[in-house]
C-alpha atoms as a PDB file:
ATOM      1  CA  UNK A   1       2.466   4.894 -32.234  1.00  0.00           C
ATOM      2  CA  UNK A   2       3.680   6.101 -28.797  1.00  0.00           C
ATOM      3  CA  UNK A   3       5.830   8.657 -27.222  1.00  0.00           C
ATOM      4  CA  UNK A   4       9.531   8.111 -27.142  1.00  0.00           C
ATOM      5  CA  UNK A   5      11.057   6.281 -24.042  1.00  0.00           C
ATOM      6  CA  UNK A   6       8.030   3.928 -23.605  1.00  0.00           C
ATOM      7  CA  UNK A   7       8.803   0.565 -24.208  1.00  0.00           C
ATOM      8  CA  UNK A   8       6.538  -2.740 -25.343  1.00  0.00           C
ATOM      9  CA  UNK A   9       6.787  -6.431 -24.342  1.00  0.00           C
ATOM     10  CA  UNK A  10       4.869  -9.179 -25.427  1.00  0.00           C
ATOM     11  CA  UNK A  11       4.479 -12.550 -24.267  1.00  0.00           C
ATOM     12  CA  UNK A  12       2.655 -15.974 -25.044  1.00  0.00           C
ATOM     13  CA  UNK A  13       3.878 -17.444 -21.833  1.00  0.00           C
ATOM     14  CA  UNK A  14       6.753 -18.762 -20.754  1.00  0.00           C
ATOM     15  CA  UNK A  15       7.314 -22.519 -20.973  1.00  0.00           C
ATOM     16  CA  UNK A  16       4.235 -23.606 -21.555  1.00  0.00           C
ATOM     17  CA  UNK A  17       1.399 -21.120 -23.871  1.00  0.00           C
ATOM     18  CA  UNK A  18      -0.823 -19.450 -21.999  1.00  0.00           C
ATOM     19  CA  UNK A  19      -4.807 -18.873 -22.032  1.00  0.00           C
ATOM     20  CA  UNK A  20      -4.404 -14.793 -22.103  1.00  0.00           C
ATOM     21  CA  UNK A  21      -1.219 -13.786 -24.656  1.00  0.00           C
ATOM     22  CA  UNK A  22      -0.659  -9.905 -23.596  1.00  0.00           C
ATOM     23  CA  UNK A  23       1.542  -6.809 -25.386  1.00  0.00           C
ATOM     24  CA  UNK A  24       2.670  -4.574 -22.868  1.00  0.00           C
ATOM     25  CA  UNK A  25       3.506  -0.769 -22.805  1.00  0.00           C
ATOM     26  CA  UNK A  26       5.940   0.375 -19.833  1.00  0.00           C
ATOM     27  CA  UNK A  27       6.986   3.523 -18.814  1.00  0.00           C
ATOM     28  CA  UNK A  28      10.308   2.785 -17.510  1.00  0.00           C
ATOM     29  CA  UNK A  29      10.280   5.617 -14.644  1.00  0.00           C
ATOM     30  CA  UNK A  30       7.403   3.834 -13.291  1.00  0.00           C
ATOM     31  CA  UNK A  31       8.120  -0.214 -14.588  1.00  0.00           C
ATOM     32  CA  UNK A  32       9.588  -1.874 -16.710  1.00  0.00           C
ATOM     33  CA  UNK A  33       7.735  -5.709 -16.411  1.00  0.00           C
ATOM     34  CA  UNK A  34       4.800  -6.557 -15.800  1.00  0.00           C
ATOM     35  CA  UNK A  35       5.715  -8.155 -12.399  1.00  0.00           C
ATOM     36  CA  UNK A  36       5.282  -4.661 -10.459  1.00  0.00           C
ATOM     37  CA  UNK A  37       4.034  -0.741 -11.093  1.00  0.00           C
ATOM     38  CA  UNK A  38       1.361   0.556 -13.134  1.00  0.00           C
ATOM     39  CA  UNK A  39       1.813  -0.471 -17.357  1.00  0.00           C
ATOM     40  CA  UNK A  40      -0.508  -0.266 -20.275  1.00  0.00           C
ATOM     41  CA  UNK A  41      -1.680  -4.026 -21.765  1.00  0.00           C
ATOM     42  CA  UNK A  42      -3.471  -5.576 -24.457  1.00  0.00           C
ATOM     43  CA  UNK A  43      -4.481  -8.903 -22.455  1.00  0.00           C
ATOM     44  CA  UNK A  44      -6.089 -11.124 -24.920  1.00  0.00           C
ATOM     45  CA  UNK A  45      -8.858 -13.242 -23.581  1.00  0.00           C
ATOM     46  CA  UNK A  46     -10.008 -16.675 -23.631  1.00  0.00           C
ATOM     47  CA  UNK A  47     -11.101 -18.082 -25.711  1.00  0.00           C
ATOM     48  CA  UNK A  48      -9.183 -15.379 -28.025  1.00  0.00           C
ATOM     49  CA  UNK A  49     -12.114 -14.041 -29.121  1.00  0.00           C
ATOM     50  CA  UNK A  50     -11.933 -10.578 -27.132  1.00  0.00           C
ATOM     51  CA  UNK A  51      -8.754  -7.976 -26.766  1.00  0.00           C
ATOM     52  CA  UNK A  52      -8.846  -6.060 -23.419  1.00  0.00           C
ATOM     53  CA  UNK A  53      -6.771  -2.364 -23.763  1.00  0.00           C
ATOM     54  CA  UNK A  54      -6.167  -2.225 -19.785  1.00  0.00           C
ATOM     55  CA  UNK A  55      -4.455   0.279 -17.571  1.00  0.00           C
ATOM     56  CA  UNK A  56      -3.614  -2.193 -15.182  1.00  0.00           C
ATOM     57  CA  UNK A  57      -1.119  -3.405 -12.497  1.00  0.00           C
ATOM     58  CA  UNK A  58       2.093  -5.573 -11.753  1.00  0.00           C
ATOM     59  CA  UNK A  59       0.482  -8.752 -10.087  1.00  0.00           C
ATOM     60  CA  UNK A  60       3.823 -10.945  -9.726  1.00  0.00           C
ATOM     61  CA  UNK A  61       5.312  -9.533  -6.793  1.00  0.00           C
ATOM     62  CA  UNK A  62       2.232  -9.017  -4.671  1.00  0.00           C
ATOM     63  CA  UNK A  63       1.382 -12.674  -5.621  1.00  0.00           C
ATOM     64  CA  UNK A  64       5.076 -13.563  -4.338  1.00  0.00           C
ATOM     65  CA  UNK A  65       4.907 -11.619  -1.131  1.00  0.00           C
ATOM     66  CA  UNK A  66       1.042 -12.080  -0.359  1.00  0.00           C
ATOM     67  CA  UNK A  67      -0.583 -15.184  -1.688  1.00  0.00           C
ATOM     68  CA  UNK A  68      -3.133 -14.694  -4.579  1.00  0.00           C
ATOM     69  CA  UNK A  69      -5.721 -14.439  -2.095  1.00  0.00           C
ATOM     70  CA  UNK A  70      -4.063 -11.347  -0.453  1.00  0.00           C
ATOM     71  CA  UNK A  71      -3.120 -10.081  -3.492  1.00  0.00           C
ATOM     72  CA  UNK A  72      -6.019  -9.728  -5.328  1.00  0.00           C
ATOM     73  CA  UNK A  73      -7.922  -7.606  -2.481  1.00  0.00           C
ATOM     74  CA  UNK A  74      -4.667  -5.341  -2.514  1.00  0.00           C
ATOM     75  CA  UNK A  75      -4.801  -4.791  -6.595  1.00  0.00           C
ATOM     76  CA  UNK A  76      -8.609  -4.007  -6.656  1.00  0.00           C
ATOM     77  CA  UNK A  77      -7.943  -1.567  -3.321  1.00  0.00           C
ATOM     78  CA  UNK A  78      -5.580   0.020  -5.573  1.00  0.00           C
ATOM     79  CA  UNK A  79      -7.245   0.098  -8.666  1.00  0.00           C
ATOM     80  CA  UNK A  80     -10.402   1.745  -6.798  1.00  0.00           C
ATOM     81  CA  UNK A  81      -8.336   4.344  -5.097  1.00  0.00           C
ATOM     82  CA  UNK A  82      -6.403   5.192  -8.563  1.00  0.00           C
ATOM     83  CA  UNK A  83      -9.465   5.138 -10.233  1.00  0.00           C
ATOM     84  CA  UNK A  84     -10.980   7.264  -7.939  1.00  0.00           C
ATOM     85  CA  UNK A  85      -8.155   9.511  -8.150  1.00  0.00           C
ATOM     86  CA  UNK A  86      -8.510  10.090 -11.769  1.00  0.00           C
ATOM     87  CA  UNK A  87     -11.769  11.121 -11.735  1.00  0.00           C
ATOM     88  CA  UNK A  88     -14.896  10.208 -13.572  1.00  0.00           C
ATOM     89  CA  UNK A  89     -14.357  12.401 -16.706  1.00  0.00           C
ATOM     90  CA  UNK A  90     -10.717  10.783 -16.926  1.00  0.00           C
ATOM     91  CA  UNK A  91     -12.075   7.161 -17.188  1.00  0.00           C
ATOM     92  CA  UNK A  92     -15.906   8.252 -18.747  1.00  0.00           C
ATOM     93  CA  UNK A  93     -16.473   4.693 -20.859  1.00  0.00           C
ATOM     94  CA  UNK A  94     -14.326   2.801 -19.788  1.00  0.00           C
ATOM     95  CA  UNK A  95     -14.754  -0.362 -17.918  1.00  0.00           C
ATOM     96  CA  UNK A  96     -13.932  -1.161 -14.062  1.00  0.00           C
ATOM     97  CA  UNK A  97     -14.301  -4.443 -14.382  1.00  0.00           C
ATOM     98  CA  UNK A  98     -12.948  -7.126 -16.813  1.00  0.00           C
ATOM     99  CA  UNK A  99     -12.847 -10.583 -17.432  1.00  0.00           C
ATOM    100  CA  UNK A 100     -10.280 -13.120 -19.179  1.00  0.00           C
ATOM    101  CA  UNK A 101     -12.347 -16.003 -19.079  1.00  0.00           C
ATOM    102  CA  UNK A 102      -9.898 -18.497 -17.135  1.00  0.00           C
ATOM    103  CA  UNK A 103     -10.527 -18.981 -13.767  1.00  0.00           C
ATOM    104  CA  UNK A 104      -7.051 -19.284 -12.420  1.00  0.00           C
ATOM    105  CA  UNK A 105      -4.915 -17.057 -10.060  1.00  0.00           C
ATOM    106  CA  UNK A 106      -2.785 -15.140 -13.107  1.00  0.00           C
ATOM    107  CA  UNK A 107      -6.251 -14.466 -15.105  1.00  0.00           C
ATOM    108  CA  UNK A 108      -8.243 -13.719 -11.999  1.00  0.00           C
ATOM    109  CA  UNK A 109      -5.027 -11.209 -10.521  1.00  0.00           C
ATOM    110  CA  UNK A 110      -5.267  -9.542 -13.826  1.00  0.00           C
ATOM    111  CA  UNK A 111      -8.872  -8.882 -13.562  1.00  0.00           C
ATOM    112  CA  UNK A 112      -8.671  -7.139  -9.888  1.00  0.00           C
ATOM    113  CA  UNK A 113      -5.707  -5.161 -11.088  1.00  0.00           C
ATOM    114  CA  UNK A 114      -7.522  -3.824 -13.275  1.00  0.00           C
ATOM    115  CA  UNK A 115      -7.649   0.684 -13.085  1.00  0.00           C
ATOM    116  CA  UNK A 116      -9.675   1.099 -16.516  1.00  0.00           C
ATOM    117  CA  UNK A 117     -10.294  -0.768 -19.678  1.00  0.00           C
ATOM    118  CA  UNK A 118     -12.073  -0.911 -23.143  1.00  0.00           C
ATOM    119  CA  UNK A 119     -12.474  -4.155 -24.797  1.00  0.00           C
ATOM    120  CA  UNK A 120     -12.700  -5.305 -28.337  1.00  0.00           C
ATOM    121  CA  UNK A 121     -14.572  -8.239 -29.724  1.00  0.00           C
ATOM    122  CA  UNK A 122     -11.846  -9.820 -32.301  1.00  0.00           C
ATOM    123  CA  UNK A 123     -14.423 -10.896 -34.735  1.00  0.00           C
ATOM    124  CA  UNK A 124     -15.417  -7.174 -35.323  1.00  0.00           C
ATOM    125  CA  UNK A 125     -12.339  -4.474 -34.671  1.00  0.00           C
ATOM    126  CA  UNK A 126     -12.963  -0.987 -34.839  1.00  0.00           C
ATOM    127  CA  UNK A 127     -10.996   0.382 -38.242  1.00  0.00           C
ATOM    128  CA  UNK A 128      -7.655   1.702 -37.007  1.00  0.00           C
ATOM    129  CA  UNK A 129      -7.694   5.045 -36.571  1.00  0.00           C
ATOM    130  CA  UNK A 130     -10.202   3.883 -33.716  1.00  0.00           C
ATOM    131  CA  UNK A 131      -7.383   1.791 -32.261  1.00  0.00           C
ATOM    132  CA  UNK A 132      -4.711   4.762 -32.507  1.00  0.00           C
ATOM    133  CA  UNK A 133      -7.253   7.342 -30.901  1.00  0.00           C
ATOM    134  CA  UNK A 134      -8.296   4.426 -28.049  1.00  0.00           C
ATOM    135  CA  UNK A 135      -4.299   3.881 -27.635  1.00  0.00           C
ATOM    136  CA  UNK A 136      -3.376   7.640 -27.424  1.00  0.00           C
ATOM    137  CA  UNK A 137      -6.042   7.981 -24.614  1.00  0.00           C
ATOM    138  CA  UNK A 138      -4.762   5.229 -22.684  1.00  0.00           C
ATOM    139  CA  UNK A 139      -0.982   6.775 -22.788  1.00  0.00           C
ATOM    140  CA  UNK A 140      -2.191   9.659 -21.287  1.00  0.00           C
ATOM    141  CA  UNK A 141      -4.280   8.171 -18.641  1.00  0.00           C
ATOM    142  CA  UNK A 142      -1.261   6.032 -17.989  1.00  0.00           C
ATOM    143  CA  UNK A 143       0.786   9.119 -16.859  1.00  0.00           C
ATOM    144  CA  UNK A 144      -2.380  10.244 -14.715  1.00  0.00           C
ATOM    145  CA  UNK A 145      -2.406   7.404 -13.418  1.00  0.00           C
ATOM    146  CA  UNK A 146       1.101   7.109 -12.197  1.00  0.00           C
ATOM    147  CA  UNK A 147       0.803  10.752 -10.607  1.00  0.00           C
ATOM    148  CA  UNK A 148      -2.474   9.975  -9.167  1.00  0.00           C
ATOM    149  CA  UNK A 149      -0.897   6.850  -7.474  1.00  0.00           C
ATOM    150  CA  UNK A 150       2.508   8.917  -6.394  1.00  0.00           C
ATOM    151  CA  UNK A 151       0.560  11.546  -4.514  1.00  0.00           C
ATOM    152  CA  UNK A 152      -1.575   8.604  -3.061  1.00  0.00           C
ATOM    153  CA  UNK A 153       1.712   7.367  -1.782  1.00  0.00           C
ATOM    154  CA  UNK A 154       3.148  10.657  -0.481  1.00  0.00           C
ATOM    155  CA  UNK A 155      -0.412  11.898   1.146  1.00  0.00           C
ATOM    156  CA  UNK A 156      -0.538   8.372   2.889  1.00  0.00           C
ATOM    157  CA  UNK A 157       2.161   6.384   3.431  1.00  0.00           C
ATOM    158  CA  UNK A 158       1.239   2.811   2.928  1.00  0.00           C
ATOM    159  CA  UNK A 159      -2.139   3.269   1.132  1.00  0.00           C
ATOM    160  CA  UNK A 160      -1.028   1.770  -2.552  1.00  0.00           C
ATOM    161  CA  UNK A 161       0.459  -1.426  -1.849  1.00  0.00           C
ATOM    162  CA  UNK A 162       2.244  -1.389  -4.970  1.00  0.00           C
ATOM    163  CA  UNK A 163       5.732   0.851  -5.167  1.00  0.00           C
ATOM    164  CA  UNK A 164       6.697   3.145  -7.115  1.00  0.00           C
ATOM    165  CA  UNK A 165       9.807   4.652  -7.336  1.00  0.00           C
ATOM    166  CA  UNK A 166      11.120   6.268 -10.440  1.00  0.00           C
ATOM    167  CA  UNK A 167      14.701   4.881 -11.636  1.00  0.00           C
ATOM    168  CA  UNK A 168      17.254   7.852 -12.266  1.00  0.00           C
ATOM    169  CA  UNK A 169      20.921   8.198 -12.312  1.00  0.00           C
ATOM    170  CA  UNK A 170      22.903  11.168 -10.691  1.00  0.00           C
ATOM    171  CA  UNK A 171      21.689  13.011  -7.212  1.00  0.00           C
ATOM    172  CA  UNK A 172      19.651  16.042  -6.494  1.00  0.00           C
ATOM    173  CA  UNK A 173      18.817  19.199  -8.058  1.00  0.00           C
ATOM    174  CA  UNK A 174      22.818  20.661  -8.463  1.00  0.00           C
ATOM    175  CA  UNK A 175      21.260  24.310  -8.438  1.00  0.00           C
ATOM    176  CA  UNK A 176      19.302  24.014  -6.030  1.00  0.00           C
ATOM    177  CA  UNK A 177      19.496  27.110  -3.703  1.00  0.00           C
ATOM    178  CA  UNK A 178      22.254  28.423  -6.116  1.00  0.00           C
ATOM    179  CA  UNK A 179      22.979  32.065  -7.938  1.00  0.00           C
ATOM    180  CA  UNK A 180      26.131  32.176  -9.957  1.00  0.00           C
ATOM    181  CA  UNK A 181      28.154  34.989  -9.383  1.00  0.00           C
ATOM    182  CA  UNK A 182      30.302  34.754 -12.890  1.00  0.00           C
ATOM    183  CA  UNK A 183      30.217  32.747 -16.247  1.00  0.00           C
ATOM    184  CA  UNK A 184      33.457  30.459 -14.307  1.00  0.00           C
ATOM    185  CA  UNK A 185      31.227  30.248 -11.220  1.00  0.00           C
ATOM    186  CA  UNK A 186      28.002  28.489 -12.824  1.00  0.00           C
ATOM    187  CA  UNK A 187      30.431  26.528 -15.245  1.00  0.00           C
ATOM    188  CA  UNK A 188      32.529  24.857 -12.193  1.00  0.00           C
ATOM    189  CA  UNK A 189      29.203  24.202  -9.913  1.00  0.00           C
ATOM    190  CA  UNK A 190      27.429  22.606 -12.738  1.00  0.00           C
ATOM    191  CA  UNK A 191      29.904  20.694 -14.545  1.00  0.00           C
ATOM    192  CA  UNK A 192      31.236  19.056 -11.136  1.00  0.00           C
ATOM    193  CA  UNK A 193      27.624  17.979 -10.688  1.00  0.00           C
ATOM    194  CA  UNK A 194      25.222  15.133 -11.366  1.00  0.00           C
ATOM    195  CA  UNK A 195      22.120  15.807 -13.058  1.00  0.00           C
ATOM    196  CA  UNK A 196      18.918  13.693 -12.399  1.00  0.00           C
ATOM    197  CA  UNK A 197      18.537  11.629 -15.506  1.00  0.00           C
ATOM    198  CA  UNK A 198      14.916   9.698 -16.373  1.00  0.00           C
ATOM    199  CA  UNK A 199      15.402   6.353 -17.740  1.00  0.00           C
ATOM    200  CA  UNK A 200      12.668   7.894 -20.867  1.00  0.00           C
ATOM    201  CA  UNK A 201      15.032  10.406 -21.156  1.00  0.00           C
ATOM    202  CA  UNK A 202      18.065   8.336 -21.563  1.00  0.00           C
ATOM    203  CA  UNK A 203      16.526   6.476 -23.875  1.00  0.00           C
ATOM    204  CA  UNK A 204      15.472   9.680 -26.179  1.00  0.00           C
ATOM    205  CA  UNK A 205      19.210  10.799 -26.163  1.00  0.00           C
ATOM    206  CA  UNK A 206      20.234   7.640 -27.021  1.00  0.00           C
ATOM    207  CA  UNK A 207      17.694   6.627 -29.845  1.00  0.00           C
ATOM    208  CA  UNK A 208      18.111  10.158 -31.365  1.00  0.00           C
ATOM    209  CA  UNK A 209      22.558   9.792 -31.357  1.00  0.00           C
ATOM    210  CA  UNK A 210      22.125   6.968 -33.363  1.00  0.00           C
ATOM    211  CA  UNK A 211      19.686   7.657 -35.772  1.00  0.00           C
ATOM    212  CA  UNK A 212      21.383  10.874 -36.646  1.00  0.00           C
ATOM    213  CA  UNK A 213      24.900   9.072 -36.696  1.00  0.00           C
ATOM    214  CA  UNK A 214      23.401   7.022 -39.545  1.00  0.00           C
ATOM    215  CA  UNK A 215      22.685  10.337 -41.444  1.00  0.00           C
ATOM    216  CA  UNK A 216      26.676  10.764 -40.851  1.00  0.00           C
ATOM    217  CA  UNK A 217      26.399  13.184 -37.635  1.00  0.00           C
ATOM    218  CA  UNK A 218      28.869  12.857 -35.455  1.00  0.00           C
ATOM    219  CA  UNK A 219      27.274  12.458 -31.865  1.00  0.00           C
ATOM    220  CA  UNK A 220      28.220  12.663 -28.213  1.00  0.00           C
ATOM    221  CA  UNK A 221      27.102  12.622 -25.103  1.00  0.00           C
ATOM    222  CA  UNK A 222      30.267  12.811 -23.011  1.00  0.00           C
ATOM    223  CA  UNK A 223      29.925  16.376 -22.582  1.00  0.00           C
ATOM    224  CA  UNK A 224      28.580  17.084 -19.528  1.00  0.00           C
ATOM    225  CA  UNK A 225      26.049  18.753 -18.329  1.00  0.00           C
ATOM    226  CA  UNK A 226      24.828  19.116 -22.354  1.00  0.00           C
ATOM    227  CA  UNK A 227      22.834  16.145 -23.016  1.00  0.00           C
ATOM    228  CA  UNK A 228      23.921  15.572 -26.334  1.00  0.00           C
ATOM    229  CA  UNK A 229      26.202  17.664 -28.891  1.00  0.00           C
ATOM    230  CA  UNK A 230      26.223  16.943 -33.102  1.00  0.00           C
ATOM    231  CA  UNK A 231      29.069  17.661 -35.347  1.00  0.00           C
ATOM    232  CA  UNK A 232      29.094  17.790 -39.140  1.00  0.00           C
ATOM    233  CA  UNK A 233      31.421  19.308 -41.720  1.00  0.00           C
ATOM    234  CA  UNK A 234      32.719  22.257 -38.892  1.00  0.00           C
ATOM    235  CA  UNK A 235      29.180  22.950 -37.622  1.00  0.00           C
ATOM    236  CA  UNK A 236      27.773  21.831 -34.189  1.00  0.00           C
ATOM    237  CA  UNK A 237      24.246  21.129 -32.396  1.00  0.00           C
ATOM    238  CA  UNK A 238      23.733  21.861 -29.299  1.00  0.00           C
ATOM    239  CA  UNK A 239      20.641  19.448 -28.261  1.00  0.00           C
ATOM    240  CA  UNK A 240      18.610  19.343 -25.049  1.00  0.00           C
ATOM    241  CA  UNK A 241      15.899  16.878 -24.726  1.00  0.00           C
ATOM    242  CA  UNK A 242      12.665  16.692 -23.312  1.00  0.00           C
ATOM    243  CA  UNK A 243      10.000  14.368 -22.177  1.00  0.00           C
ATOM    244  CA  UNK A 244       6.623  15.716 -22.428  1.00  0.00           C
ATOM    245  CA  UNK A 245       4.695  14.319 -19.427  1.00  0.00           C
ATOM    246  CA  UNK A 246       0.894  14.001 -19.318  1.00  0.00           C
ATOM    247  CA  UNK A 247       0.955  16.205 -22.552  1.00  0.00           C
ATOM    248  CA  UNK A 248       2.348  18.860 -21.663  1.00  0.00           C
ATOM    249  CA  UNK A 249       4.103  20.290 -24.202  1.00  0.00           C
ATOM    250  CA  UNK A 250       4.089  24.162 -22.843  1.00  0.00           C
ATOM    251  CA  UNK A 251       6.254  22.914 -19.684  1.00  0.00           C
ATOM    252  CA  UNK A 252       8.712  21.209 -22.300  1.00  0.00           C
ATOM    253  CA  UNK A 253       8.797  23.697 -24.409  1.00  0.00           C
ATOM    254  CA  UNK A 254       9.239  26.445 -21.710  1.00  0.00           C
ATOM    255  CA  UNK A 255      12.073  24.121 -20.151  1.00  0.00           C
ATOM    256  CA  UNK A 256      14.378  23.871 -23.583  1.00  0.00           C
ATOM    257  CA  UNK A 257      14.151  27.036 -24.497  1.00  0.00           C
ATOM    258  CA  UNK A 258      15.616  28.165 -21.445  1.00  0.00           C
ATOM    259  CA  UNK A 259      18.127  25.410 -20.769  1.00  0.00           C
ATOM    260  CA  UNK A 260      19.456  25.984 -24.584  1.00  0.00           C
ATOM    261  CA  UNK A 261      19.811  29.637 -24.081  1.00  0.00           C
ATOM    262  CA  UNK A 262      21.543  29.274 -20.828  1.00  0.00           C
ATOM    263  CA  UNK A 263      23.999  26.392 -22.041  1.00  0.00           C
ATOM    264  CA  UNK A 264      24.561  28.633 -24.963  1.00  0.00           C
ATOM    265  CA  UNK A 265      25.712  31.407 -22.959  1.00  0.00           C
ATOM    266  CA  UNK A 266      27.789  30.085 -20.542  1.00  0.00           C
ATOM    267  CA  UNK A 267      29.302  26.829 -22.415  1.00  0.00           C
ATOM    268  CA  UNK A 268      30.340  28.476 -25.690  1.00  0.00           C
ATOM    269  CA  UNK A 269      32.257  31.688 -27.060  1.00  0.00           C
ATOM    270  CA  UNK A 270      30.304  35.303 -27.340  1.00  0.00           C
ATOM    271  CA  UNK A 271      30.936  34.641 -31.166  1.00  0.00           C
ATOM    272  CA  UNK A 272      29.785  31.113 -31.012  1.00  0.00           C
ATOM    273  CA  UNK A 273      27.350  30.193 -34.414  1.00  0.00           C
ATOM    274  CA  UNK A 274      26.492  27.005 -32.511  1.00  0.00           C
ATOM    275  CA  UNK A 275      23.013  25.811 -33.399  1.00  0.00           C
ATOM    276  CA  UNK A 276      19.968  24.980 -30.890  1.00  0.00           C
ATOM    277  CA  UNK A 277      18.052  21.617 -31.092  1.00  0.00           C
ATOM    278  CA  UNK A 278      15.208  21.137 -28.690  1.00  0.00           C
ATOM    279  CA  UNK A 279      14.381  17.478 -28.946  1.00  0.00           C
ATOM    280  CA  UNK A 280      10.775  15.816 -27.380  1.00  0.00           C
ATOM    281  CA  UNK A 281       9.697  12.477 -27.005  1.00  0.00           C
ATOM    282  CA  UNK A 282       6.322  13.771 -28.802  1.00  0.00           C
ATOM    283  CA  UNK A 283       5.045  16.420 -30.838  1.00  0.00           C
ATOM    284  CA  UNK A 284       4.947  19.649 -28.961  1.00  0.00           C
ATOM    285  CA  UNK A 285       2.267  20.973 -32.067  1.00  0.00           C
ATOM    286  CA  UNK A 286       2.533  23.532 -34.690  1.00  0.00           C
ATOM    287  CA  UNK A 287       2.332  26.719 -33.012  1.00  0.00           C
ATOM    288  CA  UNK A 288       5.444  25.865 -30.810  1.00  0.00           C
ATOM    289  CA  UNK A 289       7.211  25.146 -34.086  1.00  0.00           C
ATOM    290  CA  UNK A 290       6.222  27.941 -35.533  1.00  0.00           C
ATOM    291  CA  UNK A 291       7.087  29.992 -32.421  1.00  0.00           C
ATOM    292  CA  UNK A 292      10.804  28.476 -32.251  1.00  0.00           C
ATOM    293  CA  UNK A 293      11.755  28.589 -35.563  1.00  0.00           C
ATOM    294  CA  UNK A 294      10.002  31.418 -37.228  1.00  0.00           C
ATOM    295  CA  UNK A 295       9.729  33.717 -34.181  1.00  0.00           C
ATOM    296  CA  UNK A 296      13.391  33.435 -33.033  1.00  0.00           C
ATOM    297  CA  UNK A 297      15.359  35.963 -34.782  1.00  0.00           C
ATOM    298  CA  UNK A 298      12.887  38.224 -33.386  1.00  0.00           C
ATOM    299  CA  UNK A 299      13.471  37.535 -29.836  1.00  0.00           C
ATOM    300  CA  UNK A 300      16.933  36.702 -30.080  1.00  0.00           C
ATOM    301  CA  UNK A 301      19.184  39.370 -28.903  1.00  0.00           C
ATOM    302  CA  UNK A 302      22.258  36.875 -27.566  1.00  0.00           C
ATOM    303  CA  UNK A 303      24.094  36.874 -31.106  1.00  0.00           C
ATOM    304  CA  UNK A 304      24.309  34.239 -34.537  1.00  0.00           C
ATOM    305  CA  UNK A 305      22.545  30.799 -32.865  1.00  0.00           C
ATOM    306  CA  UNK A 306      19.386  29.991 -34.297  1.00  0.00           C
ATOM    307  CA  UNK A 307      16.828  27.379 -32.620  1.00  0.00           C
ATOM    308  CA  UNK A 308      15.641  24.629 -34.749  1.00  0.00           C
ATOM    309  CA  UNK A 309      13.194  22.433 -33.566  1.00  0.00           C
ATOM    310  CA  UNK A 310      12.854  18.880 -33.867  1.00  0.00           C
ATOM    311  CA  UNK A 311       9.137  17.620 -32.236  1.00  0.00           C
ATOM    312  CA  UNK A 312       9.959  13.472 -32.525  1.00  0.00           C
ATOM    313  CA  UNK A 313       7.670  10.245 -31.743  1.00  0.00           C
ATOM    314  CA  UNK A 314       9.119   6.881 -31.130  1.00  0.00           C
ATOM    315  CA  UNK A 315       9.022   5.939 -34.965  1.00  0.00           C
END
């Protein structure tokens, strides 16, 4: 039900029950609890007769560092100015403004943190496909949102209250200001490198290795700067994966093609019949299928490698 990398939490409350049981949906460059950061939450209400779908924010720490007073006119500031920052055809029908029916500090910090929301009345559902098409919107508005609330951040210093920084491994961009002069030039700069690695990205290699080691691949990721390499009976993959952000599956497209045509060149033999795998954490749509499988003998001039596509969801 949602893109690859994303991950979901739910919680009755801890020690004792609580009033408002919640499922949570974290993008892990941006959160991953519901302490701090912008994240995606069912938030069931009191009595238990409504479900809240909320784009909403981390309440713990601001509660820690601020007081619940404090904190609560710092998550509605923020929820206006992300809000705002959307725009109005972004968030068209959805609500401001929710309630959880419990008038105590957690319930009441969940309500001012509050960005957008739909809510559900228990006792009559919408049929599913409803649901799906409520939940997909959300997902998206979820990565608005956290773009929305980065350039906040970067325009003024200081005007979100809550952070947001994304958690990667490796450095910078290692070709950054950088033109290879030979095939052994680009291989030795690159390879001696670290590349910037997304946490949703990490997770995609890693959920792909070993679901196709169970179909009796043979995966690996120690071989740097390739993000992931398959072997069975004498044939190899060559796999570079891709998070689609905000939807945008032209960018992620655009990206693997060129990064599996460039790794192919300079990382294997002239003669090479290695294979190309462009992985996503959603589908990229039928035309780009089309367009990568189909249309590549036609635009490939580089020798045997094919490109097969692979457009994958979380499930």
């Amino acid at each position: 039900m949602l893109p690859a990398g994303l991950t979901v939490e739910g919680s009755g409350g801890k020690g004792n029950a609580t009033h408002t049981p919640w499922i949570g949906v974290f993008d892990p460059d941006e959160t991953d609890s519901p302490q701090e950061g912008i994240y995606l939450v069912y938030i069931y209400a009191a009595p238990l007769d409504r479900v809240v779908l909320t784009l909403n924010q981390g309440v713990g720490r601001l509660r820690k560092k601020y007081g619940d007073v404090e904190a609560r006119s710092r998550l509605a500031s923020d929820a206006a100015a992300v809000r705002a920052a959307l725009g109005t055809t972004a968030t068209a029908g959805t609500l401001p403004n929710v309630t959880f029916g419990v008038n105590a500090p957690l319930q009441r910090a969940y309500e001012a943190g509050n960005i957008a929301a739909i809510q559900y009345d228990l006792a009559d559902l919408p049929p599913d496909a409803d649901l799906l098409t409520d939940l997909d919107r959300f997902v998206d508005l979820y990565q608005d949102a956290i773009v929305a609330k980065r350039d906040l951040l970067q325009q003024d210093p200081g005007s979100v209250s809550s952070s947001s920084a994304p958690k990667t491994t490796g450095g910078s961009d290692p070709l950054r200001q950088f033109a290879p002069k030979s095939d052994s030039d680009y291989i030795t700069h690159l390879t001696g490198k670290a590349l910037v690695r997304s946490r949703r990205h990490e997770t995609l290699v890693k959920e792909y290795g070993e679901h196709v080691a169970s179909l009796g691949f043979s995966p690996a990721t120690n071989v740097h700067p390739r993000d992931l390499t398959l072997v069975k009976e004498d044939h190899e993959w060559l796999v570079e994966a891709k998070v689609v952000y905000r939807g945008n599956a032209t960018n992620a497209v655009r990206d693997a093609i060129g990064q599996l045509l460039q790794y192919r060149h300079f990382l294997y033999a002239s003669d090479s019949a290695v294979r190309l795998v462009a992985l996503f954490t959603e589908p990229v749509g039928d035309a780009y299928v089309d367009f990568s499988v189909l249309g590549w003998h036609q635009i490939s001039v580089e020798g045997p490698g094919r490109l097969e596509w692979l457009g994958v969801s979380k499930g």
